[in-house]
Protein backbone atom coordinates (compact mmCIF):
# COMPACT_ATOMS: atom_id res chain seq x y z
CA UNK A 1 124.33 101.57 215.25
CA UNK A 2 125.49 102.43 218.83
CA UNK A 3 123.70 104.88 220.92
CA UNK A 4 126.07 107.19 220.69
CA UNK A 5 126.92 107.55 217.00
CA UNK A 6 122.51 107.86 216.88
CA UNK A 7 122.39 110.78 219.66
CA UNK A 8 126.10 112.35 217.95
CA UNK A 9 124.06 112.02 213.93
CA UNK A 10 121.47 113.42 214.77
CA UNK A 11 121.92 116.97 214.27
CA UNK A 12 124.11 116.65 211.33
CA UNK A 13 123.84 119.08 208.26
CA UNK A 14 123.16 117.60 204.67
CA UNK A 15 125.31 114.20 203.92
CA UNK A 16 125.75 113.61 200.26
CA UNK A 17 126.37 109.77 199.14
CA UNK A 18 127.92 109.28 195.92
CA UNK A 19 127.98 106.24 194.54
CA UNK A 20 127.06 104.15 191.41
CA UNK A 21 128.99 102.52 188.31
CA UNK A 22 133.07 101.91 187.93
CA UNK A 23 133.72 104.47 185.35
CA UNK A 24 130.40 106.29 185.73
CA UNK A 25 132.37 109.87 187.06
CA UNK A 26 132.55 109.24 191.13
CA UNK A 27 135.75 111.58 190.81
CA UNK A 28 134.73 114.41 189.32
CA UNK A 29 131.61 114.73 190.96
CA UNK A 30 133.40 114.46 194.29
CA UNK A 31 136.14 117.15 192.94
CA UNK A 32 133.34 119.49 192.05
CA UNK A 33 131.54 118.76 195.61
CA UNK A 34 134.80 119.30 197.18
CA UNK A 35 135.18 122.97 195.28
CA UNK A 36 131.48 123.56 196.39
CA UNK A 37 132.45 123.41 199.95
CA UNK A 38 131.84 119.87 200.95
CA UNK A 39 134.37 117.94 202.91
CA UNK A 40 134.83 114.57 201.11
CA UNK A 41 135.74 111.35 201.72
CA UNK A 42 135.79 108.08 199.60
CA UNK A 43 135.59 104.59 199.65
CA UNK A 44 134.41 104.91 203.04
CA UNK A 45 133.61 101.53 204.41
CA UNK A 46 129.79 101.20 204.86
CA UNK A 47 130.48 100.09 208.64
CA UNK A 48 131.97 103.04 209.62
CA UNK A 49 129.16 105.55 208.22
CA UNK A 50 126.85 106.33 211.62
CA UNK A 51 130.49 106.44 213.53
CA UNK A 52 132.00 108.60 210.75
CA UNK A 53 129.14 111.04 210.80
CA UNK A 54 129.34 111.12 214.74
CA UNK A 55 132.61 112.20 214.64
CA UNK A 56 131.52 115.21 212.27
CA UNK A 57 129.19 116.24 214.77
CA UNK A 58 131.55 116.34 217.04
CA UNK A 59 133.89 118.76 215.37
CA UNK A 60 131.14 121.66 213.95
CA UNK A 61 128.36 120.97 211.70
CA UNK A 62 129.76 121.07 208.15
CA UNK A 63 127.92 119.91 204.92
CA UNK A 64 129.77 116.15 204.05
CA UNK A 65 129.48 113.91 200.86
CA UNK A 66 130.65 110.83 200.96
CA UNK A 67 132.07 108.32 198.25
CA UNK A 68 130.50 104.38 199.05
CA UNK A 69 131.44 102.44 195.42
CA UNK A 70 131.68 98.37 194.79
CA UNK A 71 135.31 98.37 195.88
CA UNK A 72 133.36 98.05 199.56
CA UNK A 73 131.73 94.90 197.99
CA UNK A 74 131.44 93.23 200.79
CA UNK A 75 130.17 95.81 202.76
CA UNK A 76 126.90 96.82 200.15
CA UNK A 77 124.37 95.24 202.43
CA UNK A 78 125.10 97.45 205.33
CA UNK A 79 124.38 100.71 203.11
CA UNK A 80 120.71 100.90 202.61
CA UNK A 81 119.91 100.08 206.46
CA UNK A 82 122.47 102.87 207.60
CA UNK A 83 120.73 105.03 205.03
CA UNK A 84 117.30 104.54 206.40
CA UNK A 85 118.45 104.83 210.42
CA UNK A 86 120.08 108.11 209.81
CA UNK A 87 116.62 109.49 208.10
CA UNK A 88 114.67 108.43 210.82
CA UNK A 89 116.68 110.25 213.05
CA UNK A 90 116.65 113.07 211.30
CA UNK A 91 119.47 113.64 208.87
CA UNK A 92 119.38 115.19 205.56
CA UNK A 93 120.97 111.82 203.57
CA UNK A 94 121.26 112.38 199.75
CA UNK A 95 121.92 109.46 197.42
CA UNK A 96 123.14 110.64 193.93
CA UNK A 97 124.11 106.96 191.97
CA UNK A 98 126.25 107.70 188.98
CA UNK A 99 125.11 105.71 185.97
CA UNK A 100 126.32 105.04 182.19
CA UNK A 101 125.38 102.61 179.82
CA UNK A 102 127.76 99.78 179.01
CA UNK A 103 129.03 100.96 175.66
CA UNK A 104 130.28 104.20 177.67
CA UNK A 105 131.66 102.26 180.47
CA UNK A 106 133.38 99.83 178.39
CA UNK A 107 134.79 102.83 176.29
CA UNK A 108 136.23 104.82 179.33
CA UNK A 109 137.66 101.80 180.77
CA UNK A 110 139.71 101.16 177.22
CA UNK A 111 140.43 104.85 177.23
CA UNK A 112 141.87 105.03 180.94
CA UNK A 113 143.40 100.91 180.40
CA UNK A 114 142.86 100.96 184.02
CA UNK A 115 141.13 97.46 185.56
CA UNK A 116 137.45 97.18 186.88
CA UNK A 117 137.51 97.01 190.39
CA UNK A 118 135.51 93.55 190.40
CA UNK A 119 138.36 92.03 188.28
CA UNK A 120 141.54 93.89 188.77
CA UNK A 121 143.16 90.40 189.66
CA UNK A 122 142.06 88.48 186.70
CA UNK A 123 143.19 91.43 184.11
CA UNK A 124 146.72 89.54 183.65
CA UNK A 125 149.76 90.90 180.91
CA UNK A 126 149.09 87.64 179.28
CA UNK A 127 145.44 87.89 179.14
CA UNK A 128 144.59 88.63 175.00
CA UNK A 129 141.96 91.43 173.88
CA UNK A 130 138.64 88.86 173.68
CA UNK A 131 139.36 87.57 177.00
CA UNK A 132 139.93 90.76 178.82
CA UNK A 133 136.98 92.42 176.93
CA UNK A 134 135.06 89.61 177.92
CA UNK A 135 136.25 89.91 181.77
CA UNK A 136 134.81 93.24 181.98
CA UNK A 137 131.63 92.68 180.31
CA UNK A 138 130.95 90.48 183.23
CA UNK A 139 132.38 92.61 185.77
CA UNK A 140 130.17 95.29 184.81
CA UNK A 141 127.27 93.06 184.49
CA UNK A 142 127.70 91.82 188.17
CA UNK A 143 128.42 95.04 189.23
CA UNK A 144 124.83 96.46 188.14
CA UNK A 145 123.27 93.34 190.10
CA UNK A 146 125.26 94.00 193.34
CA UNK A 147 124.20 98.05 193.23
CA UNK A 148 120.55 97.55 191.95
CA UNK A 149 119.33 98.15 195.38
CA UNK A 150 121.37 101.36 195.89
CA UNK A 151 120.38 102.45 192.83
CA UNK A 152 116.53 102.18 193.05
CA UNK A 153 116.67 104.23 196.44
CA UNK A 154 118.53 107.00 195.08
CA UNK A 155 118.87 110.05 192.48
CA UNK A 156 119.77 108.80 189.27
CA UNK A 157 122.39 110.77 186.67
CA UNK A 158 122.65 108.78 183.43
CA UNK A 159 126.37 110.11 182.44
CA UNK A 160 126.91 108.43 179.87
CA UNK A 161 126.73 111.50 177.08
CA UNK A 162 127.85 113.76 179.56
CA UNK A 163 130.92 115.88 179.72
CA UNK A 164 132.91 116.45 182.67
CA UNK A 165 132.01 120.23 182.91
CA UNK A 166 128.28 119.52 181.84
CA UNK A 167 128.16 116.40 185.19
CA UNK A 168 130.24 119.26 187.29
CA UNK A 169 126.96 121.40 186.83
CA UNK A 170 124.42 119.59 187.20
CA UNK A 171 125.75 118.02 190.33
CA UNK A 172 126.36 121.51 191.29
CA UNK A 173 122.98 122.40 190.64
CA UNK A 174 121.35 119.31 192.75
CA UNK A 175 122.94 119.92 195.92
CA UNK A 176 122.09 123.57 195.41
CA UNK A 177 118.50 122.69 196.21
CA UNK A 178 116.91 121.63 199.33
CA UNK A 179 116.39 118.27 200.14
CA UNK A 180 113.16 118.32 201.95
CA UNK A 181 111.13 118.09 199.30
CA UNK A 182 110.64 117.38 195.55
CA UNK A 183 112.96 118.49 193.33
CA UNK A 184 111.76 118.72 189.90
CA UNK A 185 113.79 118.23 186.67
CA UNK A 186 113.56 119.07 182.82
CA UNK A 187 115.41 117.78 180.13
CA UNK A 188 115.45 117.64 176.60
CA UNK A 189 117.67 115.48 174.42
CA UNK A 190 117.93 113.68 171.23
CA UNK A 191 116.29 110.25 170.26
CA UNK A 192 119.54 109.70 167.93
CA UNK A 193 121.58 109.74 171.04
CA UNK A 194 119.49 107.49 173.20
CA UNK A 195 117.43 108.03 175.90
CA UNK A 196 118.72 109.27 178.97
CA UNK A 197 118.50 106.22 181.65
CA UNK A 198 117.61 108.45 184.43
CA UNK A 199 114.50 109.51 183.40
CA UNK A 200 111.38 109.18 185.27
CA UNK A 201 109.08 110.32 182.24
CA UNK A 202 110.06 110.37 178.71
CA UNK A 203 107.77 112.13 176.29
CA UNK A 204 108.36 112.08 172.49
CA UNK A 205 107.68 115.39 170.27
CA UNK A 206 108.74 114.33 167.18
CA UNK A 207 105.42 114.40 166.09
CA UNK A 208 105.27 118.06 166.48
CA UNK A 209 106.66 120.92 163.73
CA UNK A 210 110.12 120.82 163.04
CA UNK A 211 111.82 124.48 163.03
CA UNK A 212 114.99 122.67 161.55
CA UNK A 213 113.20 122.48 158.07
CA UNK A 214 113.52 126.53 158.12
CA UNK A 215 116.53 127.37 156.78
CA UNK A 216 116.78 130.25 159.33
CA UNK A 217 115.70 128.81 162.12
CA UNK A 218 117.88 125.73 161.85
CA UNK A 219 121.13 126.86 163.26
CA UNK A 220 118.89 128.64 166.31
CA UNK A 221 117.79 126.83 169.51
CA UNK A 222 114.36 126.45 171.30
CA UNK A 223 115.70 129.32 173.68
CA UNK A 224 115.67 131.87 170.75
CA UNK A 225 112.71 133.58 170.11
CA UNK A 226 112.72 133.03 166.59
CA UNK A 227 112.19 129.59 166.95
CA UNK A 228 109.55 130.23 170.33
CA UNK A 229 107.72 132.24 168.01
CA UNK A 230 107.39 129.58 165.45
CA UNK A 231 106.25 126.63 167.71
CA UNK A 232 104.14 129.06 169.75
CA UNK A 233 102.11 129.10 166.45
CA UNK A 234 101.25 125.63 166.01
CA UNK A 235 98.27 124.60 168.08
CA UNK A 236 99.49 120.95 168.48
CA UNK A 237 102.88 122.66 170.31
CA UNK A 238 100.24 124.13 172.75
CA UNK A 239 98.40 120.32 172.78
CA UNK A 240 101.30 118.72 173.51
CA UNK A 241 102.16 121.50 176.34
CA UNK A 242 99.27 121.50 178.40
CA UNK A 243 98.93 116.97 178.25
CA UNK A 244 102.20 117.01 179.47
CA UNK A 245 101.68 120.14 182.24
CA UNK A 246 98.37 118.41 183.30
CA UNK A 247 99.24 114.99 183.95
CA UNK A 248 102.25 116.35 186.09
CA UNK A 249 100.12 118.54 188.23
CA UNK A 250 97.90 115.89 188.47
CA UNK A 251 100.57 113.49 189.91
CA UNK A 252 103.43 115.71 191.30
CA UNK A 253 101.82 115.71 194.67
CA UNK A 254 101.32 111.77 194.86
CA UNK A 255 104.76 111.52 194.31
CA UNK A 256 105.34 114.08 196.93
CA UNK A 257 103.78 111.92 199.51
CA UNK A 258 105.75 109.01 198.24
CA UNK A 259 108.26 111.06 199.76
CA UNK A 260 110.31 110.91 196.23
CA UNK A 261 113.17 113.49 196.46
CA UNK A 262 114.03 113.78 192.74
CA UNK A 263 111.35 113.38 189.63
CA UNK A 264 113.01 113.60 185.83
CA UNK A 265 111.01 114.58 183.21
CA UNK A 266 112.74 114.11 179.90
CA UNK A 267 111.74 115.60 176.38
CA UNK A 268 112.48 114.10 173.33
CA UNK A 269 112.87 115.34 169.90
CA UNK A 270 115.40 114.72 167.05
CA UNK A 271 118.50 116.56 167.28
CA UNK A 272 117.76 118.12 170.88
CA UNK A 273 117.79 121.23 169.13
CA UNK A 274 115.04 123.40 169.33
CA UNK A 275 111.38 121.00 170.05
CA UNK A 276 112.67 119.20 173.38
CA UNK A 277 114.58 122.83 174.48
CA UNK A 278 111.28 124.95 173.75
CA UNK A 279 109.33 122.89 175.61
CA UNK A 280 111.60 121.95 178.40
CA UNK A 281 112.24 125.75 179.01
CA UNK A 282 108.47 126.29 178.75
CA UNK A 283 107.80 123.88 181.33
CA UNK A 284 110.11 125.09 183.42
CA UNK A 285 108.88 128.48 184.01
CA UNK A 286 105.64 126.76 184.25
CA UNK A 287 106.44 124.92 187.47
CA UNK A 288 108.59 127.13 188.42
CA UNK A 289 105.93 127.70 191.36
CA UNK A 290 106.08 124.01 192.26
CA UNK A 291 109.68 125.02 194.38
CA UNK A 292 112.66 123.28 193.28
CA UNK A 293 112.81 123.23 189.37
CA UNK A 294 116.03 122.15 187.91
CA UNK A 295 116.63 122.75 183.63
CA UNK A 296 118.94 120.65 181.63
CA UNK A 297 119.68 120.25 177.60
CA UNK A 298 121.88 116.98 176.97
CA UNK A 299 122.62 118.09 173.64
CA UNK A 300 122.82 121.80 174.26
CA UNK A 301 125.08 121.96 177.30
CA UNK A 302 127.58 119.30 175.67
CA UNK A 303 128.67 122.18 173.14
């Protein structure tokens, strides 16, 4: 990095990177950044970050995110080093890496028929179903080996359930929240959809009461107080509560000094109905003295 794009950085507002998985919703995040107030650019080549940024300096301090994906394939290694000289220096740097799991990836790919960037020039008109499935089963493969790096040193979404209105939100309600320190997240889903990838913790509560078996409380949430009430009333609910609240204050500020930006807690019941939401929403107004606390329901929020 030249002396000048270092001295020109160095005062720069927040700087959003957005990167992660072909198909894993790069666009839409970057649309809903954009309507958020972010100037945007993508496929920036990873070369031209520290001079980019420079250049934003030099024309009023604005808040930037910016779109790095494996179409700069070549240009991956230079990432994580840029990333780590602008942080010394002093600028807010935010990596967000968009995930899915392969069976959504392969499914938006067939749904869109457009190529994987790692093998748009092997996808040929003569090319028969097995063989082009087959092609992008490897191309997504190598793709997750060629971001692995980026992806352990940076905020994980697991989109793969997600609609584009639900990922508009929540990216909406990450850069909403300070950088500086850790940002804590809660979020319930359903075991019969999978476990989201981006968790940091998963805890199970299937093992606790099950409002669903009560004909009135079944078509209710964990966020009604008919179904609060209920679990409120069942001393392992209040077990299960304060394990999970004490082992989190006992290790929130370790990870704190590990100077982790982003922690996911996820809570697991079911249907992602009412155990996971009661106790996610408990949780949250628990911590919500720890600073930034950030809610989610998979399940919920998908309606």
């Amino acid at each position: 990095m030249s002396t000048e794009a270092s001295q020109s950085a160095g005062d720069l507002g927040e700087v959003v990177l957005i990167t992660g998985m072909s198909g894993g919703g790069k666009s839409v995040v970057m649309h809903a950044l954009e309507d958020a107030g972010f100037f945007c650019v993508d496929n920036l080549p990873p070369e031209l970050l520290p001079h980019f940024l420079a250049l934003e300096k030099q024309r009023g301090e604005r808040r930037v995110a910016i779109g790095v994906d494996v179409r700069s394939e070549g240009s991956l290694p230079h990432v994580l080093p840029h990333l780590k000289q602008l942080r010394a220096q002093g600028v807010r740097v935010r990596s967000v890496f968009l995930d899915a799991n392969d069976e959504a990836l392969l499914r938006r790919f067939s749904e869109t028929r457009r190529p994987h960037p790692l093998r748009s020039g092997e996808l040929g008109a003569d090319q028969d179903g097995a063989d082009a499935h087959r092609a992008l089963v490897e191309a997504i493969a190598l793709e997750r080996e060629l971001l692995a790096g980026l992806r352990a040193e940076s905020t994980v979404i697991d989109t793969s359930l997600l609609r584009a209105a639900q990922l508009r939100a929540w990216v909406r309600d990450l850069v909403s929240v300070s950088g500086e320190s850790l940002t804590l997240v809660f979020e319930s889903f359903a075991f019969k959809h999978g476990v989201p990838s981006d968790a940091d913790f998963v805890f199970d509560v299937r093992v606790l009461p099950n409002p669903y078996y009560d004909r009135e409380l079944r078509p209710l949430t964990g966020r009604d107080a008919p179904v609060a009430d209920f679990l409120n009333a069942q001393p392992e609910v209040g077990l299960m509560l304060g394990q999970i609240s004490g082992f989190l204050r006992q290790w929130l500020p370790s990870f704190a000094a590990d100077q982790r930006s982003y922690l996911t807690v996820a809570i697991g019941c079911t249907g992602g109905q009412h155990r996971s939401v009661y106790l996610v929403e408990t949780l949250a107004r628990q911590f919500a003295s720890h600073g930034h606390v950030l809610k989610r329901h998979r399940e919920l929020d998908a309606r």
